[in-house]
PDB file of N, CA and C in Angstrom:
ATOM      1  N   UNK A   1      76.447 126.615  90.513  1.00  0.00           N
ATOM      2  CA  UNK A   1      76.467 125.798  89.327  1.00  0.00           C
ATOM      3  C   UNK A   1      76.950 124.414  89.728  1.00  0.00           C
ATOM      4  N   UNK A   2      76.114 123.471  89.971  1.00  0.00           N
ATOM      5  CA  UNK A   2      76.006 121.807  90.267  1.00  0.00           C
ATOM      6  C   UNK A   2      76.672 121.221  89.106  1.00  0.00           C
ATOM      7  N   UNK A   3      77.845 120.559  89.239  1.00  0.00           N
ATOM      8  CA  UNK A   3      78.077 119.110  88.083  1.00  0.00           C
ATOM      9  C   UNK A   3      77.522 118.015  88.658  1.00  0.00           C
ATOM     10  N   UNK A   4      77.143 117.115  88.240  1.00  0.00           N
ATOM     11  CA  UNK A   4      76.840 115.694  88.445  1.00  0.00           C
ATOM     12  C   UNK A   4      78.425 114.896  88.244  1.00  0.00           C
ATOM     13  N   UNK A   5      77.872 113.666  88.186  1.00  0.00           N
ATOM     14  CA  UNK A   5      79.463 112.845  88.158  1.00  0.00           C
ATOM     15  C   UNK A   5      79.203 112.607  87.052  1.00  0.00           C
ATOM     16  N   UNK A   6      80.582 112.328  86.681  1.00  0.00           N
ATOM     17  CA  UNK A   6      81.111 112.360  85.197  1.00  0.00           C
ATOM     18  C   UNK A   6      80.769 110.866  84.640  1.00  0.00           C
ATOM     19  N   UNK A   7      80.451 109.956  85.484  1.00  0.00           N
ATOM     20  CA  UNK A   7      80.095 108.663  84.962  1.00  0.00           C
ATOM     21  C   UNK A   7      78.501 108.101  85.898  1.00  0.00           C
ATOM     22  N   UNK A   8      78.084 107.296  85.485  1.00  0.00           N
ATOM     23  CA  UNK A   8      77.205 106.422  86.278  1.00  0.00           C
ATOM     24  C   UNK A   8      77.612 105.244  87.251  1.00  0.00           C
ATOM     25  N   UNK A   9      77.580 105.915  89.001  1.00  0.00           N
ATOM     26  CA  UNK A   9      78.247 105.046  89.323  1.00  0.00           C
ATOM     27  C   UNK A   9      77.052 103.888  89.740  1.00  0.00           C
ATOM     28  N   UNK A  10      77.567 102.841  90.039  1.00  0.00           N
ATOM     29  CA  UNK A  10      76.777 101.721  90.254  1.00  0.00           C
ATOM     30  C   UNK A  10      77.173 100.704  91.352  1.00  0.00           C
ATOM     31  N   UNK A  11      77.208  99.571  91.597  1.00  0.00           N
ATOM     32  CA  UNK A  11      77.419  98.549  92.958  1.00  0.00           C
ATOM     33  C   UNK A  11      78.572  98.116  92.280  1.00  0.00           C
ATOM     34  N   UNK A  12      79.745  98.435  93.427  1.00  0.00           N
ATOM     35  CA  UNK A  12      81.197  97.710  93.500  1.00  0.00           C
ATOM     36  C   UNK A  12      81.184  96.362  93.658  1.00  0.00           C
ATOM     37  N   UNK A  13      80.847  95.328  92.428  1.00  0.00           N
ATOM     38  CA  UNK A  13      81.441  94.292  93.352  1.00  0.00           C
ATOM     39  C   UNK A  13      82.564  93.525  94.027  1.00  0.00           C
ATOM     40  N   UNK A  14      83.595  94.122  93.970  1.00  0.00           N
ATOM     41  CA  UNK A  14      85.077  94.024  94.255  1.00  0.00           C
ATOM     42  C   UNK A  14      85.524  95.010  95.115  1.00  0.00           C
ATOM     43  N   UNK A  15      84.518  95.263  95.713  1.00  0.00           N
ATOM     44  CA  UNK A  15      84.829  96.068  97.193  1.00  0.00           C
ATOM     45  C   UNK A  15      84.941  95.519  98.407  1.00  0.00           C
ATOM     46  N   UNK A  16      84.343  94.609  98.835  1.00  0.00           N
ATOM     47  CA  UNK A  16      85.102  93.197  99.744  1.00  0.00           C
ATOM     48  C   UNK A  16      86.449  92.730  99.912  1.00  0.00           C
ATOM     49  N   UNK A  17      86.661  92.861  98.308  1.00  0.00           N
ATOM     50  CA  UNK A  17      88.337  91.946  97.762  1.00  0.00           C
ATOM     51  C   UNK A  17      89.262  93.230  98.109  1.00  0.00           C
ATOM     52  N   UNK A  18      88.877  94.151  98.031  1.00  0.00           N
ATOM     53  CA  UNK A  18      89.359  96.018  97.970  1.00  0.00           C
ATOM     54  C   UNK A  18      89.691  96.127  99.522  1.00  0.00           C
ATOM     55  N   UNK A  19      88.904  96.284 100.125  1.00  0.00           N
ATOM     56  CA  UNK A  19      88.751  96.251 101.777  1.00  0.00           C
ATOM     57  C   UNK A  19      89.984  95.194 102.359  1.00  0.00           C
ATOM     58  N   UNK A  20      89.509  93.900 101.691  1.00  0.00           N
ATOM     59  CA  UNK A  20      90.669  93.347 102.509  1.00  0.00           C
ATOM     60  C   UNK A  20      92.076  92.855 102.299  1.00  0.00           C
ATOM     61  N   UNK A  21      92.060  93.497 101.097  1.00  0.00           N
ATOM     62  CA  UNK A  21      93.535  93.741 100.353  1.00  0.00           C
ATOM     63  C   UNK A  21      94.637  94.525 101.588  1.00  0.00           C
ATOM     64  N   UNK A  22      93.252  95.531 101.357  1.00  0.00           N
ATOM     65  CA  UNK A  22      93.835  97.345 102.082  1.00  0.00           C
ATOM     66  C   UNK A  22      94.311  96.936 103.379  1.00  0.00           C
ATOM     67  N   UNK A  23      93.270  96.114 104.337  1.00  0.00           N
ATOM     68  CA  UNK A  23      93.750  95.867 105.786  1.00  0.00           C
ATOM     69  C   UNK A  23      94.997  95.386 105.839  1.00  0.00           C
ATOM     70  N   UNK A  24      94.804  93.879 104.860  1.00  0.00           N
ATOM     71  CA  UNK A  24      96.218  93.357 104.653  1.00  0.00           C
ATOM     72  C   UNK A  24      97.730  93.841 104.771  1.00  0.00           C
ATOM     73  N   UNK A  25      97.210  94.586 103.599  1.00  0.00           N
ATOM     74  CA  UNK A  25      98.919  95.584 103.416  1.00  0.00           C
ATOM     75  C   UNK A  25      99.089  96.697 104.243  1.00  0.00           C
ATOM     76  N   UNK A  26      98.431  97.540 105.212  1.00  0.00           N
ATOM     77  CA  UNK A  26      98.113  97.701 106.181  1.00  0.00           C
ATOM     78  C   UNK A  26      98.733  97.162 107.436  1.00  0.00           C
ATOM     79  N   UNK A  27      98.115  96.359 107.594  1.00  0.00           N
ATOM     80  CA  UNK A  27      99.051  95.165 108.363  1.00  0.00           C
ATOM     81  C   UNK A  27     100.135  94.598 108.497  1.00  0.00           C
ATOM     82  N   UNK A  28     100.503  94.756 107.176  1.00  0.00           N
ATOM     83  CA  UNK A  28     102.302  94.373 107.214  1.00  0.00           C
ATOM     84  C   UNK A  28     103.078  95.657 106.626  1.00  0.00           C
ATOM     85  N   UNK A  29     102.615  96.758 106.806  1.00  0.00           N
ATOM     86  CA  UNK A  29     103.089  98.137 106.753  1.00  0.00           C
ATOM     87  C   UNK A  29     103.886  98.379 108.128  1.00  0.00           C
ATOM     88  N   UNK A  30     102.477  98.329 108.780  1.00  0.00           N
ATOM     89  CA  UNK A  30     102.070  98.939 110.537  1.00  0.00           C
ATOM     90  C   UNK A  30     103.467  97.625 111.023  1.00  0.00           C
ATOM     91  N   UNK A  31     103.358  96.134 110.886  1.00  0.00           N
ATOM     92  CA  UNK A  31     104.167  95.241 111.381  1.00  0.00           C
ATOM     93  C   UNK A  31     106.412  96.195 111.072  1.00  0.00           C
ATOM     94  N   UNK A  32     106.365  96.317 109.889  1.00  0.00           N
ATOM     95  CA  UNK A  32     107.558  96.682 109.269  1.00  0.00           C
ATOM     96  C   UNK A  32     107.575  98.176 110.253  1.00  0.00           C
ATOM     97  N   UNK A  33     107.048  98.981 110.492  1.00  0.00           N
ATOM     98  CA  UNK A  33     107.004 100.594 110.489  1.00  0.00           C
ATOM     99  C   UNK A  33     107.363 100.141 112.443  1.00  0.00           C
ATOM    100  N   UNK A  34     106.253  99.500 112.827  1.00  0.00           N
ATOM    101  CA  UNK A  34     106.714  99.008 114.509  1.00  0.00           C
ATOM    102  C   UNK A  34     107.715  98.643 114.694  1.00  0.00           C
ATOM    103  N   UNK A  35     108.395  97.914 114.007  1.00  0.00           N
ATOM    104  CA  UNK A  35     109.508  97.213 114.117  1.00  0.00           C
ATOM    105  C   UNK A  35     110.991  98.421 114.423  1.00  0.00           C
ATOM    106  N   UNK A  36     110.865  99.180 113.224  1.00  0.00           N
ATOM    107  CA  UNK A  36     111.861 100.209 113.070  1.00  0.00           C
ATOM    108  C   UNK A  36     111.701 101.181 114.281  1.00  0.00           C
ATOM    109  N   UNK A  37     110.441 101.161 115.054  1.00  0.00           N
ATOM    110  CA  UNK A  37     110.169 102.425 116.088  1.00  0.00           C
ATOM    111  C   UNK A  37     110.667 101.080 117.543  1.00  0.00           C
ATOM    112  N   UNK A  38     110.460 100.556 117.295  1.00  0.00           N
ATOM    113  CA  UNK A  38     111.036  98.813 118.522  1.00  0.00           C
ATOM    114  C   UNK A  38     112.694  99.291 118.539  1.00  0.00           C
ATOM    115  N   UNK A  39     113.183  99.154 117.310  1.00  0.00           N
ATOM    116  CA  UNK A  39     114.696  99.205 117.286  1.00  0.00           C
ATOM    117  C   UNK A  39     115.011 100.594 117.777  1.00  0.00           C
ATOM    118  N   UNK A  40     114.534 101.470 117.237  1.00  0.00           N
ATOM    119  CA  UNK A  40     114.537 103.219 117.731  1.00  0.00           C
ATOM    120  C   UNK A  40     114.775 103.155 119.076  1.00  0.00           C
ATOM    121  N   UNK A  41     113.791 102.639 120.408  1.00  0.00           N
ATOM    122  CA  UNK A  41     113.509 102.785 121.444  1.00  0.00           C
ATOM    123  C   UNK A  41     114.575 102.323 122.040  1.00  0.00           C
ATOM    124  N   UNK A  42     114.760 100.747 121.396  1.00  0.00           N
ATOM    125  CA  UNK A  42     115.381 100.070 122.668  1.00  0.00           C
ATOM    126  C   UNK A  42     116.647  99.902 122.322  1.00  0.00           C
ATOM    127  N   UNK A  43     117.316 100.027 120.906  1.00  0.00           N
ATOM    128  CA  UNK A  43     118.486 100.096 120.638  1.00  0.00           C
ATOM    129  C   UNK A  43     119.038 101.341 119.437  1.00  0.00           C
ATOM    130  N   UNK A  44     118.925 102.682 119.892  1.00  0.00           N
ATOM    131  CA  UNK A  44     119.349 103.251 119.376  1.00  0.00           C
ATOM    132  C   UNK A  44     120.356 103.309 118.590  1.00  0.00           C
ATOM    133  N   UNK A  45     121.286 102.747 119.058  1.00  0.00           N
ATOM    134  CA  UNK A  45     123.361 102.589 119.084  1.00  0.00           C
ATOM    135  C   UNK A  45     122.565 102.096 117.664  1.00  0.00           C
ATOM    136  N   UNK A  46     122.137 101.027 117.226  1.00  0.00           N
ATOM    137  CA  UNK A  46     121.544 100.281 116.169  1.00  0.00           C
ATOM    138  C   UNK A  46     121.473 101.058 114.665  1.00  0.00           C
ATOM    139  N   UNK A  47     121.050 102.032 115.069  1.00  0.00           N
ATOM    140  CA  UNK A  47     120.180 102.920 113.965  1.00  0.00           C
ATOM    141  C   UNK A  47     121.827 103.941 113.859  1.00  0.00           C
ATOM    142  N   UNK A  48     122.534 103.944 114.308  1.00  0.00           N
ATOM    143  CA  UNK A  48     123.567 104.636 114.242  1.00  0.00           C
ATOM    144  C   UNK A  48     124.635 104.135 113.429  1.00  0.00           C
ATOM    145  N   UNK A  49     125.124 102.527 113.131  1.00  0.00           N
ATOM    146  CA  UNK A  49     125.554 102.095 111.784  1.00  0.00           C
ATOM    147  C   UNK A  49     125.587 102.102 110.719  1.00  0.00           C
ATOM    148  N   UNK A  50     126.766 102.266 110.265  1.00  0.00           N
ATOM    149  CA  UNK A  50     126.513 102.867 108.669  1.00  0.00           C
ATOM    150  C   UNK A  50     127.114 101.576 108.008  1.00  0.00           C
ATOM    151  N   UNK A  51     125.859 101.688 106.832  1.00  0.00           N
ATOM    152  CA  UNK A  51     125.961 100.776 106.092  1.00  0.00           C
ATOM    153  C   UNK A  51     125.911 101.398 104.714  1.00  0.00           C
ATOM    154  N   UNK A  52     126.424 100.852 103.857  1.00  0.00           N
ATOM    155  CA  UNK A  52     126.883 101.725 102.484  1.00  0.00           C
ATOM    156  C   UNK A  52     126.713 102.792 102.221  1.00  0.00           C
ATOM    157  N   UNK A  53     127.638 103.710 103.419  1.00  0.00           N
ATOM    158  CA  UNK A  53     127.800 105.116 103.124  1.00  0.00           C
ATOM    159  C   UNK A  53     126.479 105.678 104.044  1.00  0.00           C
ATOM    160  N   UNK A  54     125.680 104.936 104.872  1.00  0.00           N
ATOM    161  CA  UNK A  54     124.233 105.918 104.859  1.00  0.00           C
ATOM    162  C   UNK A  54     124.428 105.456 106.693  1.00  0.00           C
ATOM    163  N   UNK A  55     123.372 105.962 107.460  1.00  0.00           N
ATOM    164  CA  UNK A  55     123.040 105.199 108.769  1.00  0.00           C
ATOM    165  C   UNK A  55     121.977 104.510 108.478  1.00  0.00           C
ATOM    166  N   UNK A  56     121.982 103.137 109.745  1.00  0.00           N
ATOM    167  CA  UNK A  56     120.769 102.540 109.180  1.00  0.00           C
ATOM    168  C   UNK A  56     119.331 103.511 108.907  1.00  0.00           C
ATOM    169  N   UNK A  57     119.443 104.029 109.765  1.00  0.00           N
ATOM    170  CA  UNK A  57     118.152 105.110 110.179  1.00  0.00           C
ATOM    171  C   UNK A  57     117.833 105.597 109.149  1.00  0.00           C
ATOM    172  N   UNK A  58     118.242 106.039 107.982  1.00  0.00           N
ATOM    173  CA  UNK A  58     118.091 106.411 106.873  1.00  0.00           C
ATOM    174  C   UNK A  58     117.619 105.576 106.116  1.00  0.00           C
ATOM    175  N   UNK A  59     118.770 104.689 105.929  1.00  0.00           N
ATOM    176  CA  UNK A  59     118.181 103.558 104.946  1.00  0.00           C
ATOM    177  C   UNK A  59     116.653 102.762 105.446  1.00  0.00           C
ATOM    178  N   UNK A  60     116.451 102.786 106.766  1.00  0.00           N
ATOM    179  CA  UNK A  60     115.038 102.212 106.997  1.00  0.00           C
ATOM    180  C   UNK A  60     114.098 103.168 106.486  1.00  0.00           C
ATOM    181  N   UNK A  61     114.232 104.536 106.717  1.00  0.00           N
ATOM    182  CA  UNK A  61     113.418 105.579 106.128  1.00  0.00           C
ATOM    183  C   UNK A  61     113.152 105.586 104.926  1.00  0.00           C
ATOM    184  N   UNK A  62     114.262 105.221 103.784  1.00  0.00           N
ATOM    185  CA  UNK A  62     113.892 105.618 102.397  1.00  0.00           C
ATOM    186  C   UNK A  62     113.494 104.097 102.621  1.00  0.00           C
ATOM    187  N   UNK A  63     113.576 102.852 103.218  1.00  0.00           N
ATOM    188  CA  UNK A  63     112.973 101.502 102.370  1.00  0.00           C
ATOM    189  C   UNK A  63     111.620 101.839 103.128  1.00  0.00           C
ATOM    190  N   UNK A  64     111.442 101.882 104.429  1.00  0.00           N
ATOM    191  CA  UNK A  64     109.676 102.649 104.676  1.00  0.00           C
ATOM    192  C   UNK A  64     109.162 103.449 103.396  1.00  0.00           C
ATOM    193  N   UNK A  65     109.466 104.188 103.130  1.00  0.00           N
ATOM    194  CA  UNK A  65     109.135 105.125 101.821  1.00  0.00           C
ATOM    195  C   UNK A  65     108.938 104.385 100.609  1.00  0.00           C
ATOM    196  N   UNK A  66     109.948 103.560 100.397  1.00  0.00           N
ATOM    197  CA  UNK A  66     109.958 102.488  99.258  1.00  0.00           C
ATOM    198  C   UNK A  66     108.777 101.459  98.967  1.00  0.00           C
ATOM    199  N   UNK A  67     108.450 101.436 100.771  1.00  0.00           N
ATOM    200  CA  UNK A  67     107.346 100.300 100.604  1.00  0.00           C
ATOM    201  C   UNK A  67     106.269 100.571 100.409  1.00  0.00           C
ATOM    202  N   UNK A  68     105.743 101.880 100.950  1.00  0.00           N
ATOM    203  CA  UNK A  68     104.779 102.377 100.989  1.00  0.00           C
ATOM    204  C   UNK A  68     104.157 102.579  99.050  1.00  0.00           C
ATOM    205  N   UNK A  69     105.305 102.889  98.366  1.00  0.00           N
ATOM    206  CA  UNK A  69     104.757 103.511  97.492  1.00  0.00           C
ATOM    207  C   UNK A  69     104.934 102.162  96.483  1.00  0.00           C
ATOM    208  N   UNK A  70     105.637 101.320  96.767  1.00  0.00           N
ATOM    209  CA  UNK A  70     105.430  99.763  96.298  1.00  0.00           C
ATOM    210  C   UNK A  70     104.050  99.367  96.310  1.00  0.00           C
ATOM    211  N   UNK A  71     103.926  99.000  97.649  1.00  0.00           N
ATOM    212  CA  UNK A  71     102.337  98.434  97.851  1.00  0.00           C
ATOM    213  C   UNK A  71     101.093  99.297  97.407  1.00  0.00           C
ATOM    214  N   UNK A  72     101.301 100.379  96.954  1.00  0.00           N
ATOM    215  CA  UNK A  72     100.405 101.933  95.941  1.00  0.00           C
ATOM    216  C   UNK A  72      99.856 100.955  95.051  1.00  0.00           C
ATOM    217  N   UNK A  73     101.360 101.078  94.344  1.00  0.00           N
ATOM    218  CA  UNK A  73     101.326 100.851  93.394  1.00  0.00           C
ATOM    219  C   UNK A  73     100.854  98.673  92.856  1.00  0.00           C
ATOM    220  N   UNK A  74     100.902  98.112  93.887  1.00  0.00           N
ATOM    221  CA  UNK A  74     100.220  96.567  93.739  1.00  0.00           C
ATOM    222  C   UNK A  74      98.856  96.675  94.319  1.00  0.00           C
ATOM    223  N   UNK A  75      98.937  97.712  94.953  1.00  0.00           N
ATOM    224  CA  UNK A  75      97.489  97.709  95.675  1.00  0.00           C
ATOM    225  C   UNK A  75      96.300  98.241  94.513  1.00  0.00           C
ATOM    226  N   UNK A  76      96.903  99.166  93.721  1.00  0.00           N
ATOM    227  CA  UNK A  76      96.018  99.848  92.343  1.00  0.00           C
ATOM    228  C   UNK A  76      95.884  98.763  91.273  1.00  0.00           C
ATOM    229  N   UNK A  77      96.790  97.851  91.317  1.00  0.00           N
ATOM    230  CA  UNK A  77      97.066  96.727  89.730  1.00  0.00           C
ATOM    231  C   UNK A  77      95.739  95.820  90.522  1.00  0.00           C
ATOM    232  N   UNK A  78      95.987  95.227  91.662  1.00  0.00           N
ATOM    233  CA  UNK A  78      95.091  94.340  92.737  1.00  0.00           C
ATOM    234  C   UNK A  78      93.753  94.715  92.252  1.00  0.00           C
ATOM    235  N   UNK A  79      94.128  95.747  92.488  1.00  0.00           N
ATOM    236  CA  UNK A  79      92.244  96.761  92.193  1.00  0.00           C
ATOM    237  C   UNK A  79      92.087  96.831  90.780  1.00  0.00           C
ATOM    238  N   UNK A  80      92.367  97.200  90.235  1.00  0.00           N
ATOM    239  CA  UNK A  80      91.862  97.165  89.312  1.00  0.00           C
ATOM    240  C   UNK A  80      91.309  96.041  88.502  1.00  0.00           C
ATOM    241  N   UNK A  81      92.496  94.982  88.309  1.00  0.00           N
ATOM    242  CA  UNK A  81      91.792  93.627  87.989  1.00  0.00           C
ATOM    243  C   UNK A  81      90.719  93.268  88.585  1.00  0.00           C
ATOM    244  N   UNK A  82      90.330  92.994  89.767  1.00  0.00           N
ATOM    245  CA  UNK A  82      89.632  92.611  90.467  1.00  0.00           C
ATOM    246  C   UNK A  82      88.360  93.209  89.935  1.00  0.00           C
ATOM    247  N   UNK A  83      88.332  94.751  89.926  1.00  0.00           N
ATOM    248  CA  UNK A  83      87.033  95.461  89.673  1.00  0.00           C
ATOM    249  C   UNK A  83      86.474  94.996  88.045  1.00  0.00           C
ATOM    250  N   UNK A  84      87.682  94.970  86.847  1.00  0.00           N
ATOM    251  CA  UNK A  84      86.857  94.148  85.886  1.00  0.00           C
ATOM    252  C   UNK A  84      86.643  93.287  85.547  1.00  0.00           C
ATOM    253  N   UNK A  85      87.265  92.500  86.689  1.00  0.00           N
ATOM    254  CA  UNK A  85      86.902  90.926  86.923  1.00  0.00           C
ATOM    255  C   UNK A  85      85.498  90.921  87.021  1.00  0.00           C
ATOM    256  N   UNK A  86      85.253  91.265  88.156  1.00  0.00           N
ATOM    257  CA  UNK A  86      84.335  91.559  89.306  1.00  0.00           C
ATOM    258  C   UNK A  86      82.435  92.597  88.641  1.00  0.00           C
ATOM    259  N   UNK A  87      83.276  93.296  87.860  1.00  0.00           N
ATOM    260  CA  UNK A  87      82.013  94.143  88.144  1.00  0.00           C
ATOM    261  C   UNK A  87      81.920  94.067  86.312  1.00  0.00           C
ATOM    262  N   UNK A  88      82.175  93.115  85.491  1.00  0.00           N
ATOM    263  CA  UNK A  88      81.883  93.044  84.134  1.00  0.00           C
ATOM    264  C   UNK A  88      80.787  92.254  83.496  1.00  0.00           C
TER     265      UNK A  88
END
């Protein structure tokens, strides 16, 4: 038993703007995420300071985590405008 899609899809035109949003933030994900594995390697002792109650190592973990689901969430608002900008 086949469904079809639930809408008619058609040509994205805000899939260009989509693409290079994505690389973007991407890019300064991968830049932030290297950085923390840089400090890992070469200065461990580093990641071993505690700073309000936590080690850094932690706190880089939950703000990695933080960012990730930050930029989700600007990356979906990004998109979306764009698409009924774009494709109206």
């Amino acid at each position: 038993m086949g469904h079809g899609p639930a809408v008619k899809l058609g040509k994205d035109e805000a899939a260009a703007y989509k693409t290079k949003l994505g690389v973007k933030m991407f890019i300064g994900y991968t830049i932030v995420y290297f950085t923390f594995i840089i400090i890992n390697a070469t200065n461990p002792k580093a990641m071993e300071a505690t700073i309000m109650g936590q080690t850094a190592a932690v706190l880089w973990g939950f703000g990695l985590i933080s960012l990730a689901l930050i930029q989700a969430v600007i990356y979906n608002h990004l998109c979306t405008k764009a698409e009924s900008d774009m494709n109206s």
